[in-house]
Protein backbone atom coordinates (compact mmCIF):
# COMPACT_ATOMS: atom_id res chain seq x y z
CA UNK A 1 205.23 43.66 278.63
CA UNK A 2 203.52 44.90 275.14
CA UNK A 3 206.51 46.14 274.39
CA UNK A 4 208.61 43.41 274.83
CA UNK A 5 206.28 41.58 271.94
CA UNK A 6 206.57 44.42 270.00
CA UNK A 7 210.63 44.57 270.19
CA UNK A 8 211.13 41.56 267.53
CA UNK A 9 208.62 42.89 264.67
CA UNK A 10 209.47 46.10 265.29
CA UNK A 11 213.25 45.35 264.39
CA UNK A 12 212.49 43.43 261.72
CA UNK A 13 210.53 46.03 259.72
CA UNK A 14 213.61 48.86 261.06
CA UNK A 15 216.06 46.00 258.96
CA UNK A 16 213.96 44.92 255.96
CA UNK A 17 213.48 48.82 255.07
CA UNK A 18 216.92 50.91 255.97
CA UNK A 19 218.23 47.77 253.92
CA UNK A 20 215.68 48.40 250.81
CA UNK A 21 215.65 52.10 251.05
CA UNK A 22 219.27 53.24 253.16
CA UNK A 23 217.16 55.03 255.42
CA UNK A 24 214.02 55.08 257.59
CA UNK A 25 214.40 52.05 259.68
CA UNK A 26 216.35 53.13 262.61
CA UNK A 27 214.33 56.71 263.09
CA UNK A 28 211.01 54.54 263.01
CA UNK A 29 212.25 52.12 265.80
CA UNK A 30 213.63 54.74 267.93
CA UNK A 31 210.35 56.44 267.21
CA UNK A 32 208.02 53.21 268.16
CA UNK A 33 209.89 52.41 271.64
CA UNK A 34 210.32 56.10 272.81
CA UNK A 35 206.33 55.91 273.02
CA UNK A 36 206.50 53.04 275.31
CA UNK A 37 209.77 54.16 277.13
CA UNK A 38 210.55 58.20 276.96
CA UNK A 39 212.89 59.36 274.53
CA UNK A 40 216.08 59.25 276.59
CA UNK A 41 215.37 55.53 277.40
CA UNK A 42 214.38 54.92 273.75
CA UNK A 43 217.82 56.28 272.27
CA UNK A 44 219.58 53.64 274.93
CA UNK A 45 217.67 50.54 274.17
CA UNK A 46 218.44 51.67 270.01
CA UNK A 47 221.71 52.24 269.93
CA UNK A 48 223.69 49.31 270.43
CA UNK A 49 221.43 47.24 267.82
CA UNK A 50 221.75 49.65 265.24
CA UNK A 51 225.17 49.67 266.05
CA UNK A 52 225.25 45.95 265.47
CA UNK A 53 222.38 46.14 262.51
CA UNK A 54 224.70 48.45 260.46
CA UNK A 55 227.42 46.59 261.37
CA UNK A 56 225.71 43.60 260.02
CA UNK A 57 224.89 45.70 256.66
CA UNK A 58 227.73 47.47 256.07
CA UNK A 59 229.44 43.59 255.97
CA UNK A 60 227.08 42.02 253.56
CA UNK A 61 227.73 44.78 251.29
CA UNK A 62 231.58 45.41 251.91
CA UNK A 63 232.84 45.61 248.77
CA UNK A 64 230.90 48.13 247.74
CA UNK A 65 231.72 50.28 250.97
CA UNK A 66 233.38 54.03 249.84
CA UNK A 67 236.26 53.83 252.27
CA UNK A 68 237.33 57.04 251.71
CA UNK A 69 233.84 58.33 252.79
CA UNK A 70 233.06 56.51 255.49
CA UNK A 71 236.65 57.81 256.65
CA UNK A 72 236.47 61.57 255.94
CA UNK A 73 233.07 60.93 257.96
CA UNK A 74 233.37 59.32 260.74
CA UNK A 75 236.24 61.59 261.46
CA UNK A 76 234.05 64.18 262.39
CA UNK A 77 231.02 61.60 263.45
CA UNK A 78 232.26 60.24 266.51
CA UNK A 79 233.67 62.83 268.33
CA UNK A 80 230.15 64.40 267.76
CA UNK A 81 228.26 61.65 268.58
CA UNK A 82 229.63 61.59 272.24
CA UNK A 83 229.45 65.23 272.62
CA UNK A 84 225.99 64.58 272.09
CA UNK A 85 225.30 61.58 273.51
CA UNK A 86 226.72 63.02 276.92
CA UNK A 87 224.29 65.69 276.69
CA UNK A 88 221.00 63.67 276.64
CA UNK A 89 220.93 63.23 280.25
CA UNK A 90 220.95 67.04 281.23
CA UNK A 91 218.26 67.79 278.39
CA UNK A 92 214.15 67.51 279.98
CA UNK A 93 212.29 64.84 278.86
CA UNK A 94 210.04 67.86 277.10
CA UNK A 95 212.79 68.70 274.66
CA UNK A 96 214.17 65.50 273.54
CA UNK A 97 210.13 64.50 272.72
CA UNK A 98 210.01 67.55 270.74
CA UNK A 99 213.68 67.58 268.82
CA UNK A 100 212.47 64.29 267.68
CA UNK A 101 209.62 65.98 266.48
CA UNK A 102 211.42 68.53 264.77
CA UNK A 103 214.21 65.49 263.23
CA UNK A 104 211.29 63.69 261.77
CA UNK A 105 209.66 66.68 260.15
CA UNK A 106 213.37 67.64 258.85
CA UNK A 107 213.57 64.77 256.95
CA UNK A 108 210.08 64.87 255.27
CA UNK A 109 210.80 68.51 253.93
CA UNK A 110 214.18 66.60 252.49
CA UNK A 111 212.29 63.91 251.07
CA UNK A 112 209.32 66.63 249.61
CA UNK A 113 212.25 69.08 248.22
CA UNK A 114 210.56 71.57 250.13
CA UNK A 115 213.86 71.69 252.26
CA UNK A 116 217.22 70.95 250.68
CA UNK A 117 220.47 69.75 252.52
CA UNK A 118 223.36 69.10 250.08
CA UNK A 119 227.15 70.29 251.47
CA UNK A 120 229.64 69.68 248.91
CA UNK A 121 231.51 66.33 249.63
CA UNK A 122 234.48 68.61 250.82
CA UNK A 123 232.65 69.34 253.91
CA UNK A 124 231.88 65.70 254.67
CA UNK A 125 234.25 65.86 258.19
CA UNK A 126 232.51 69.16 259.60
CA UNK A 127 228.97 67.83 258.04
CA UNK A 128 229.65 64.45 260.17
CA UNK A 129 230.51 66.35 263.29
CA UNK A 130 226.70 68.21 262.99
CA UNK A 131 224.98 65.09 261.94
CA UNK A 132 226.13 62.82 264.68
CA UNK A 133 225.81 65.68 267.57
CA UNK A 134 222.65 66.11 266.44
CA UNK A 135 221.71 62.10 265.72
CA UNK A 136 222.94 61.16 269.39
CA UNK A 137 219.89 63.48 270.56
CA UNK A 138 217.22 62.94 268.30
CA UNK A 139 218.04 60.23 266.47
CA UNK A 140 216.50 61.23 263.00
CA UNK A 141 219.40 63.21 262.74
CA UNK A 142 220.87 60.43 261.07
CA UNK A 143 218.45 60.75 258.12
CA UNK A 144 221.03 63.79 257.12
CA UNK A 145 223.64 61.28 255.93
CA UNK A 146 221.08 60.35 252.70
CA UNK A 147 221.44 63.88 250.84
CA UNK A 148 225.14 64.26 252.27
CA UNK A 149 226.48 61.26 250.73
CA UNK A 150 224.11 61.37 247.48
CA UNK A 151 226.03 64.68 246.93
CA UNK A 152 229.40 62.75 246.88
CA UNK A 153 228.11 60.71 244.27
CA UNK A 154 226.67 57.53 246.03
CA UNK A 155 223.72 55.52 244.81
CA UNK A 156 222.23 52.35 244.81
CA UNK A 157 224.14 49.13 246.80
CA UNK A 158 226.97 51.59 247.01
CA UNK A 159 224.87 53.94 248.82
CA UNK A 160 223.37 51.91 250.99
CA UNK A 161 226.59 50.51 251.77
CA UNK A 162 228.36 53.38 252.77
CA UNK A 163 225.51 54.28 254.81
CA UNK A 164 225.84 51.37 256.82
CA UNK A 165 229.35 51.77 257.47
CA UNK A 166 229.09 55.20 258.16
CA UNK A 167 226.10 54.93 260.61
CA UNK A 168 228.10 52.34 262.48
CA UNK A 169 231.04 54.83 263.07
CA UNK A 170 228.18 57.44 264.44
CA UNK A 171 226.31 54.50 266.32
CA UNK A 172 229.49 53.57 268.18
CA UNK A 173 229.92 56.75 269.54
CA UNK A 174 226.47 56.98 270.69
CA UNK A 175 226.53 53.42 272.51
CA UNK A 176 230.20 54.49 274.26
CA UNK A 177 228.46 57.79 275.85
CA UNK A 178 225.39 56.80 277.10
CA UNK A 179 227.28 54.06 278.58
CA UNK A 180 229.08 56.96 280.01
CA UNK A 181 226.34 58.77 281.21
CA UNK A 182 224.35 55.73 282.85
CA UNK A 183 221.61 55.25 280.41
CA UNK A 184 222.02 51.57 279.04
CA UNK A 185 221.76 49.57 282.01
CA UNK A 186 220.71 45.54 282.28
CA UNK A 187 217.33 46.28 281.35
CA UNK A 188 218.01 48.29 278.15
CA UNK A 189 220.85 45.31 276.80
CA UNK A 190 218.42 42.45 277.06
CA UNK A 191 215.98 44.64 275.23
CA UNK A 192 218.69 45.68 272.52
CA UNK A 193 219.42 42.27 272.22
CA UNK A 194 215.84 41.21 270.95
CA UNK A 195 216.08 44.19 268.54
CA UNK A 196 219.70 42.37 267.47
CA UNK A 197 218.19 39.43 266.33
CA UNK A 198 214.93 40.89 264.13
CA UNK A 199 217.64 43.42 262.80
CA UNK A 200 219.70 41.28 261.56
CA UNK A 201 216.59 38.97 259.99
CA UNK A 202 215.63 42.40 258.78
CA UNK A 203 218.30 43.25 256.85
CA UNK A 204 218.40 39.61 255.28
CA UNK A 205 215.19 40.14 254.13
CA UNK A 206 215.74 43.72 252.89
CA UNK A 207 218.00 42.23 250.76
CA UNK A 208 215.66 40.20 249.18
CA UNK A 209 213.80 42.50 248.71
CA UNK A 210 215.61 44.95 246.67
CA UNK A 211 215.75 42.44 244.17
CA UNK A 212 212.21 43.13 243.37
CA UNK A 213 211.84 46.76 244.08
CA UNK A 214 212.82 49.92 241.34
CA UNK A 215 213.80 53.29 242.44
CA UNK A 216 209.91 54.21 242.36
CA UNK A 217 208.75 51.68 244.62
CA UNK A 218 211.95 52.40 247.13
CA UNK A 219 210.90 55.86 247.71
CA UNK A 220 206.98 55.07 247.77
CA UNK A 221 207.86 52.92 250.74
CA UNK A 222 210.63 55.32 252.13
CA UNK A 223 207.86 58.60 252.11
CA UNK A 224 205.24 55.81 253.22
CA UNK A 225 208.24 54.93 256.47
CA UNK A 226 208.10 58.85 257.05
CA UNK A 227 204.25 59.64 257.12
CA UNK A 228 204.59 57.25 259.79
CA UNK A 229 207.10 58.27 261.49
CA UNK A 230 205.34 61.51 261.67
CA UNK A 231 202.51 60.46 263.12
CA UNK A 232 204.46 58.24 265.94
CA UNK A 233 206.48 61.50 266.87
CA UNK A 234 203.07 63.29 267.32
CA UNK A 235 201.80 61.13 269.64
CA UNK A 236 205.45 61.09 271.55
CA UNK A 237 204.41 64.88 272.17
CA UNK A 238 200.98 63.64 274.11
């Protein structure tokens, strides 16, 4: 029941800040429910409302979508994303807790410099393949796509954009095999359609708020989005 009152704020924040910062919102969701649900239950109830949150994004910025990227892409993001999707049901509970773990730390070492990830933009169909194997286990995975598409040359609206568009192409996959697999079931849509609506009001306000926020303040709040995100896959571990 708590987390059925939790599914609506929780949504809005994941909007309001992948929509300020391209990034952050969707690992912190998945992150928040997997306490409540496991991680394998987590990734089902996510999935198709990020799917329709990017969606929603990628639209309200379209024209300043990189086609070409999001193409090159999602060519190798799908077919990876239901690789990996299918294998989340033979993987123990144990190990998907703990690759979320290791995701989440990943993409604080990114953010810190301590750890960097930048393929050439050449690479951007084998680099989509890894990223969305990888995101359709663990979710944070996704985070990859931030230094991947900076390196082609993306920033600001247009960044954030092609994010969305991209992340829609990996999200698809993701939503078509655990489908496949049995994981989204009644339950796990009515929940997924909560997160719909706060996504969507998320992203509407994210909007707004980028009007008021400088590159400073949008990486304050994304390193602020991965300290806790940190701290919710530590206690995901317990």
């Amino acid at each position: 029941m708590l987390l059925w009152a939790l599914l609506f704020p929780l949504g809005l924040l994941a909007g309001t800040l992948t929509t300020v910062a391209g990034m952050g919102g969707g690992i912190l969701l998945l992150l928040a429910v997997s306490l409540a649900t496991g991680p394998a239950e987590a990734l089902a109830i996510t999935a198709p409302a990020l799917f329709i949150g990017n969606a929603h994004r990628a639209y309200r910025f379209r024209g300043e979508v990189n086609r070409r990227i999001v193409t090159l892409f999602a060519l190798g993001a799908v077919p990876g994303s239901l690789i990996g999707g299918a294998l989340v049901t033979s993987l123990p509970r144990g190990a998907l807790a703990w690759l979320l773990v290791g995701s989440t730390a990943f993409a604080v070492a990114r953010a810190l410099d301590v750890l960097r990830f930048q393929p050439a933009p050449a690479l951007m169909t084998p680099a989509g393949f890894g990223i969305g194997a990888a995101s359709a286990t663990s979710g944070g995975a996704g985070l990859l796509v931030a230094p991947l598409f900076m390196a082609a040359g993306l920033t600001g609206t247009a960044y954030v954009a092609t994010t969305a568009a991209a992340a829609t192409a990996m999200q698809a996959g993701r939503v078509v095999a655990y489908g496949a697999s049995g994981l989204v079931t009644g339950v796990s849509l009515a929940m997924s359609a909560v997160l719909v609506g706060s996504l969507l009001g998320g992203n509407l306000l994210g909007e707004r708020a980028r009007k008021y926020l400088d590159a400073k303040r949008s990486r304050q709040l994304e390193m602020a989005t991965l300290l806790v995100c940190v701290a919710l896959a530590l206690l995901g571990l317990w």
